[in-house]
N, C-alpha and C. Protein backbone atom coordinates (compact mmCIF):
# COMPACT_ATOMS: atom_id res chain seq x y z
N UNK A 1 103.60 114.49 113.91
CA UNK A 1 103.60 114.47 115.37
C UNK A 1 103.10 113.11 115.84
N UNK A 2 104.18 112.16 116.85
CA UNK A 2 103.16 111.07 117.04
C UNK A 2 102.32 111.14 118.07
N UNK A 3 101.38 110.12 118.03
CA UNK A 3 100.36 109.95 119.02
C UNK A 3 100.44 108.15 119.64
N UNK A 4 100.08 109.18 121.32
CA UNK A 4 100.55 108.32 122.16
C UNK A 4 99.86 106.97 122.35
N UNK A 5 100.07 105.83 123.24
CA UNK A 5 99.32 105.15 123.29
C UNK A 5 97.90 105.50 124.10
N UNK A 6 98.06 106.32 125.01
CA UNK A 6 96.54 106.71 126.01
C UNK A 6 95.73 107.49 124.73
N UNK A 7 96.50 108.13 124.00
CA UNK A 7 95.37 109.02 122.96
C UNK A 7 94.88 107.81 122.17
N UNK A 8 95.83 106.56 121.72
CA UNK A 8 94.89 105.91 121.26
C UNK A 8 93.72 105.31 121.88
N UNK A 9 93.93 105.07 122.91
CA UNK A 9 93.26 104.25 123.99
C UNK A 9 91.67 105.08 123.91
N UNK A 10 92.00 106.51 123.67
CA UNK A 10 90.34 107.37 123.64
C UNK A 10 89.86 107.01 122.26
N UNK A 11 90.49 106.66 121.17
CA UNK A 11 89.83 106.67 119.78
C UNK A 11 88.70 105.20 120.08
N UNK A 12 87.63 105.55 119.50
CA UNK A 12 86.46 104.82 119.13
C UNK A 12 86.43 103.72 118.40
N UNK A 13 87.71 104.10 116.86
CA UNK A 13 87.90 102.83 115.79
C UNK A 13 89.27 103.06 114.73
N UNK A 14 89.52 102.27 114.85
CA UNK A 14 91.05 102.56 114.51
C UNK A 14 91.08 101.31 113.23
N UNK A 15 91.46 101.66 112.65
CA UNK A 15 91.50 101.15 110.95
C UNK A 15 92.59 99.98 111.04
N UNK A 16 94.00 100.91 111.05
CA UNK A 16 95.33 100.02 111.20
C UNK A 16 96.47 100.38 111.83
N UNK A 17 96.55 99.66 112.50
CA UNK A 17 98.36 99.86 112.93
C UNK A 17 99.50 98.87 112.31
N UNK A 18 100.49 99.76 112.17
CA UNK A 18 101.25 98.62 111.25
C UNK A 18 102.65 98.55 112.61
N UNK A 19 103.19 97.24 112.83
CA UNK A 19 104.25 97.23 113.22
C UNK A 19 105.58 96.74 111.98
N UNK A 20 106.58 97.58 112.56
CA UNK A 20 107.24 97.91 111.54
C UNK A 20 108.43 96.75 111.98
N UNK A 21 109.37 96.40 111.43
CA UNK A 21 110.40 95.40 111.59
C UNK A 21 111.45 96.18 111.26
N UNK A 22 112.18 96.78 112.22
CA UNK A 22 113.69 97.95 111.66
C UNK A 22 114.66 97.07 111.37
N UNK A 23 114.71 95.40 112.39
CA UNK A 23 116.18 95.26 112.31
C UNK A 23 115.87 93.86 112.75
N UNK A 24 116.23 92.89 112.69
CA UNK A 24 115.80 91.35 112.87
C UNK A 24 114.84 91.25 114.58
N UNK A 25 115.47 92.55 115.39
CA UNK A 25 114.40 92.33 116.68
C UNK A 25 114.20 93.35 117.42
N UNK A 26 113.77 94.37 116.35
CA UNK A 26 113.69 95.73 116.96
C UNK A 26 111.95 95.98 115.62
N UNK A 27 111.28 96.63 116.98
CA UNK A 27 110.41 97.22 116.43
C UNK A 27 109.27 98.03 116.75
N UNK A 28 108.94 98.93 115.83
CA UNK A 28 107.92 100.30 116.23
C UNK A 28 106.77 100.42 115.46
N UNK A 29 105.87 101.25 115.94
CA UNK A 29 104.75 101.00 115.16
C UNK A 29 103.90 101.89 114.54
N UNK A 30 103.08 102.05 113.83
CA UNK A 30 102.47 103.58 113.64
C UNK A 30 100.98 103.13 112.92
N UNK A 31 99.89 104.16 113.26
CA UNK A 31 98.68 104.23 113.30
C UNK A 31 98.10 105.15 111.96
N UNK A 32 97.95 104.23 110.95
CA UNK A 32 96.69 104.92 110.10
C UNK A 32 95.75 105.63 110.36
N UNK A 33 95.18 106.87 110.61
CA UNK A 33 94.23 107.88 110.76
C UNK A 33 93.81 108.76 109.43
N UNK A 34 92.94 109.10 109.43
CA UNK A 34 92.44 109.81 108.00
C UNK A 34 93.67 109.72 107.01
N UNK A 35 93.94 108.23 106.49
CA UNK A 35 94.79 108.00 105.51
C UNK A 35 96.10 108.78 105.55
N UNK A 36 96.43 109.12 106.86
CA UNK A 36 97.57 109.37 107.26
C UNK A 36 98.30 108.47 108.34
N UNK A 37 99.75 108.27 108.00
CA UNK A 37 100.60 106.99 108.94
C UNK A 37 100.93 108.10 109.97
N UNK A 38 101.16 107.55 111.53
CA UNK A 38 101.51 108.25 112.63
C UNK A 38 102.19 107.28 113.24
N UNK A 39 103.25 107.85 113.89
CA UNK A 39 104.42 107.20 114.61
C UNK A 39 103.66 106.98 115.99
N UNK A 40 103.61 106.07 116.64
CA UNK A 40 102.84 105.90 118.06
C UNK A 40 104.07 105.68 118.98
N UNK A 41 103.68 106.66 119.50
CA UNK A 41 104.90 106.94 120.81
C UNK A 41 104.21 106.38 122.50
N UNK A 42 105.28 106.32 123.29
CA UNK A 42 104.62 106.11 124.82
C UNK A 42 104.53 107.18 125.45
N UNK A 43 103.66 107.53 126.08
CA UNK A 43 103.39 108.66 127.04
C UNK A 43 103.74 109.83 127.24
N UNK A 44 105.58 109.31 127.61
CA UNK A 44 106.66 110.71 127.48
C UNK A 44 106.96 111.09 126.03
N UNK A 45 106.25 110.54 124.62
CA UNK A 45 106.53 111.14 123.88
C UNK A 45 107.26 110.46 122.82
N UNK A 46 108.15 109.68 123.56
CA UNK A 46 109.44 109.13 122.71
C UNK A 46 108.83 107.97 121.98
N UNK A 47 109.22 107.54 120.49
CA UNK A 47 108.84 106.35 119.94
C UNK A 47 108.71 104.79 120.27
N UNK A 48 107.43 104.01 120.74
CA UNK A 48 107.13 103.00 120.96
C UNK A 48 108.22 101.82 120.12
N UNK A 49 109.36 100.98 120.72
CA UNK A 49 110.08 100.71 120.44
C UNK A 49 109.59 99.04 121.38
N UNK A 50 110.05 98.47 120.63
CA UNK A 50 110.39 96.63 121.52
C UNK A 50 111.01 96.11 120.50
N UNK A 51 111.71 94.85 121.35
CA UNK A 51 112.66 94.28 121.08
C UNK A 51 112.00 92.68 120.91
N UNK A 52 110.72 92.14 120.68
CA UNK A 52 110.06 91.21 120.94
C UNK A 52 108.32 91.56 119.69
N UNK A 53 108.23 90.73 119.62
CA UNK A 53 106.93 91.07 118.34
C UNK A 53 105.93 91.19 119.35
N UNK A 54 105.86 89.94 120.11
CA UNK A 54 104.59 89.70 121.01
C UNK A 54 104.48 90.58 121.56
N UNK A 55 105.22 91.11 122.30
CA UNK A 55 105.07 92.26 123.40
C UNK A 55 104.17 93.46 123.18
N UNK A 56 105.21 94.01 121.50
CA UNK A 56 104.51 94.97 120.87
C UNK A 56 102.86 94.66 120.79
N UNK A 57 102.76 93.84 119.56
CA UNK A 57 101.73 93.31 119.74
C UNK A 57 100.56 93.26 120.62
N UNK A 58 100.76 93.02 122.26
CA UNK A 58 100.16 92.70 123.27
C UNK A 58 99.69 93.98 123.43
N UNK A 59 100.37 95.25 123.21
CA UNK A 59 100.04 96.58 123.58
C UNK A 59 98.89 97.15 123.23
N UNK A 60 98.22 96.24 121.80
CA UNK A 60 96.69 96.90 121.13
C UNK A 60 95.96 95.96 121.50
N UNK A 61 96.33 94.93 122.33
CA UNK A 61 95.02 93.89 122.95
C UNK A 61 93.85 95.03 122.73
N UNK A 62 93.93 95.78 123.91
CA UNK A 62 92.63 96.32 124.30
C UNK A 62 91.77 97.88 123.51
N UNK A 63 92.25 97.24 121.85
CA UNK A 63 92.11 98.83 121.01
C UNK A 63 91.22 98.19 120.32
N UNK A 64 90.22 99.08 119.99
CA UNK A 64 88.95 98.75 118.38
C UNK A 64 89.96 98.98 117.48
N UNK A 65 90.73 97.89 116.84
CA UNK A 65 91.09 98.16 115.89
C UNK A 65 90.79 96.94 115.11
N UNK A 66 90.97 97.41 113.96
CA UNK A 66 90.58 96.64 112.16
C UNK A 66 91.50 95.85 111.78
N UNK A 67 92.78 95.98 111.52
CA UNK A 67 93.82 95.02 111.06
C UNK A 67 94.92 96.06 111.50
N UNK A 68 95.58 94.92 111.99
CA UNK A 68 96.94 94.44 112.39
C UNK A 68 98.45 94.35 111.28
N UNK A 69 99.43 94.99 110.89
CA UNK A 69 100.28 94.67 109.91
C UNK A 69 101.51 94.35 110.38
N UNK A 70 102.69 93.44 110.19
CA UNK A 70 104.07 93.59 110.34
C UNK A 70 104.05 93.92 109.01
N UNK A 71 105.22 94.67 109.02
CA UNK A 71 105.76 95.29 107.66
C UNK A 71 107.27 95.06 107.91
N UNK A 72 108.43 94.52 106.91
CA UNK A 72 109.34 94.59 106.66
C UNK A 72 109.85 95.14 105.38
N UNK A 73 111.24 96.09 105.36
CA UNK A 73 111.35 96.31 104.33
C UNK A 73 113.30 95.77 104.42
N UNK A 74 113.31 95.31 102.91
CA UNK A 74 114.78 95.01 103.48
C UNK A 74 115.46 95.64 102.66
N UNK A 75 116.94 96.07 103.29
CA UNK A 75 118.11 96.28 102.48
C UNK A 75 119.09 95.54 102.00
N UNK A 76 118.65 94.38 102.29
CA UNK A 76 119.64 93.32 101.54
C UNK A 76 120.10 93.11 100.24
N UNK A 77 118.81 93.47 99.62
CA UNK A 77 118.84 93.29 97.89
C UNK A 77 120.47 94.11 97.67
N UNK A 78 120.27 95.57 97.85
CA UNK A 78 121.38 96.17 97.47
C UNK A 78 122.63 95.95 98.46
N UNK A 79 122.73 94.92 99.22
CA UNK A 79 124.19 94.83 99.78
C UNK A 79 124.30 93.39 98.71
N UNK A 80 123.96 92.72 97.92
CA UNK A 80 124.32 91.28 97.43
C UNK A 80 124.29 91.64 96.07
N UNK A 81 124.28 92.75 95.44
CA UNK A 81 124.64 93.31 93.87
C UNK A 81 123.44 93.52 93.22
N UNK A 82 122.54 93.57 94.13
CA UNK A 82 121.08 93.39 93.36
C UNK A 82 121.10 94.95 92.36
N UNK A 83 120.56 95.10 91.59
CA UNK A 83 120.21 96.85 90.68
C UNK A 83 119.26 97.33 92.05
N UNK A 84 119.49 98.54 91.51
CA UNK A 84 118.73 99.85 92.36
C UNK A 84 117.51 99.49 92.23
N UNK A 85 116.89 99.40 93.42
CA UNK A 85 114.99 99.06 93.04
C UNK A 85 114.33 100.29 92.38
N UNK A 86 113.73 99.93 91.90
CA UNK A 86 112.69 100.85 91.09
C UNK A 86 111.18 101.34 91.68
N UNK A 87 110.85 99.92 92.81
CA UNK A 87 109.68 100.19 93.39
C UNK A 87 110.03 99.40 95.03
N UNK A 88 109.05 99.68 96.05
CA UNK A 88 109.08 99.04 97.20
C UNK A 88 109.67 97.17 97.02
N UNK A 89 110.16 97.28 98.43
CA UNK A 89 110.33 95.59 98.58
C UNK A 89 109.59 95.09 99.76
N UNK A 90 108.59 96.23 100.19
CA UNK A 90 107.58 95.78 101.32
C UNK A 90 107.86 94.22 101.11
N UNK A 91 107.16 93.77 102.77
CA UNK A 91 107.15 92.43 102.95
C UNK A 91 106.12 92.77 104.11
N UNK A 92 104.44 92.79 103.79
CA UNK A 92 103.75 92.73 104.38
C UNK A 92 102.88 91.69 104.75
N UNK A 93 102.79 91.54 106.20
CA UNK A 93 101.99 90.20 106.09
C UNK A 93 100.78 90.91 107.48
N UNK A 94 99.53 89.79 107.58
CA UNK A 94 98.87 90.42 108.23
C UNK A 94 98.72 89.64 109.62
N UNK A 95 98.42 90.50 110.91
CA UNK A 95 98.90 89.65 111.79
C UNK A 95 97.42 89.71 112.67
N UNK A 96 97.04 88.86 113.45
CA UNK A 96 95.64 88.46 114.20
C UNK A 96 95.34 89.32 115.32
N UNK A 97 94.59 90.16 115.69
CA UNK A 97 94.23 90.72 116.62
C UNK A 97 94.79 89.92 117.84
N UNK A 98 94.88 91.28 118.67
CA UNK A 98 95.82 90.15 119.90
C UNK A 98 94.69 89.71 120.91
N UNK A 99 95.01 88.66 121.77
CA UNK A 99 93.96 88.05 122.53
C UNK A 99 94.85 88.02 123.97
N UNK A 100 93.88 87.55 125.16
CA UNK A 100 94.05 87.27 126.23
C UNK A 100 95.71 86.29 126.58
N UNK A 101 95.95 85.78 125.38
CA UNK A 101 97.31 85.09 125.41
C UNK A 101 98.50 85.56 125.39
N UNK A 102 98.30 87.20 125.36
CA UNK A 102 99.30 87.77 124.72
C UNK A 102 99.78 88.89 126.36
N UNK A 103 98.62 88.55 127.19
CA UNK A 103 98.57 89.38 128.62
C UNK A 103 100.19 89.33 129.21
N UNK A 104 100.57 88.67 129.02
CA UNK A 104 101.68 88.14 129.94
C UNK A 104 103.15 89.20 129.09
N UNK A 105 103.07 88.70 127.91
CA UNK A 105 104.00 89.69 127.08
C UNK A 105 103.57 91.24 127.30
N UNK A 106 102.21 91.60 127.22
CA UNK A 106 102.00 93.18 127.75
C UNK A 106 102.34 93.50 128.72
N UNK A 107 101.75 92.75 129.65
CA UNK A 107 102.65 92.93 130.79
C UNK A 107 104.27 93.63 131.47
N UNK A 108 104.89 93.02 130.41
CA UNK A 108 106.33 92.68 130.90
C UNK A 108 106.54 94.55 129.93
N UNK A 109 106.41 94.46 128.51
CA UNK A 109 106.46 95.83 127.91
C UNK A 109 105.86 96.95 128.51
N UNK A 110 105.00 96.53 128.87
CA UNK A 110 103.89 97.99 129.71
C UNK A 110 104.64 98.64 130.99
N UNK A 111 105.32 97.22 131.60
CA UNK A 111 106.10 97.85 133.09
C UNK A 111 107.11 98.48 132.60
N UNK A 112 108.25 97.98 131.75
CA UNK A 112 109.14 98.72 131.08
C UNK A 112 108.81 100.17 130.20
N UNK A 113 108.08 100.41 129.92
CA UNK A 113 107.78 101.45 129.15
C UNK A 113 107.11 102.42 130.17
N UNK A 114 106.59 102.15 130.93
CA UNK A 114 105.84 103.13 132.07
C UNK A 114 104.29 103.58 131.45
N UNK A 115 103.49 102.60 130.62
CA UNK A 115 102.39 102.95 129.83
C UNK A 115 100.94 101.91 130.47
N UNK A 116 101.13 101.55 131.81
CA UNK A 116 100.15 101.20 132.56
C UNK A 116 98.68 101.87 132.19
């Protein structure tokens, strides 16, 4: 079941959120809780989606949280003849808590999303 951004907004300390990379500029995100991943949705429910890193990003300015992840996983290997993977091709990197610089990109996602 995901959880929204206002429910995060009540949590105290939040470990990790990972934003995920679906597609060269599409992306969603989800929240580590008692070593469980959760899909973080907006308000009405539906999955927290942008089309912009920053934006996303800009949305946990104002969260106690611990670390920050983009995560990519790709399917390329197996469209260019690569063998069947055997294990993940994660492509995790870690990304900086967001700051006051990032206001302007929240902004613009927050009006679009209706998550004021």
């Amino acid at each position: 079941m995901p959880i929204s951004i206002r429910q995060l907004r009540e949590l105290e300390d939040i470990d990790t959120i990972t934003i995920h990379s679906l597609d060269p500029v599409l992306y969603q995100a989800t929240v580590t809780l008692d070593g469980q991943e959760i899909l973080i949705s907006n308000n009405q429910g539906q999955p927290l989606r942008s089309f912009n890193l920053l934006e996303m990003q800009a949305l946990f300015e104002d969260l106690p949280l611990k670390h920050l992840w983009l995560r990519h996983q790709s399917a390329y290997d197996e469209m260019v003849g690569q063998p069947v993977r055997t294990g993940s091709n994660d492509l995790k990197l870690a990304l900086e808590k967001p700051s006051s610089t990032t206001r302007l990109a929240h902004n613009g996602l927050a009006n679009r999303l209706g998550i004021q």
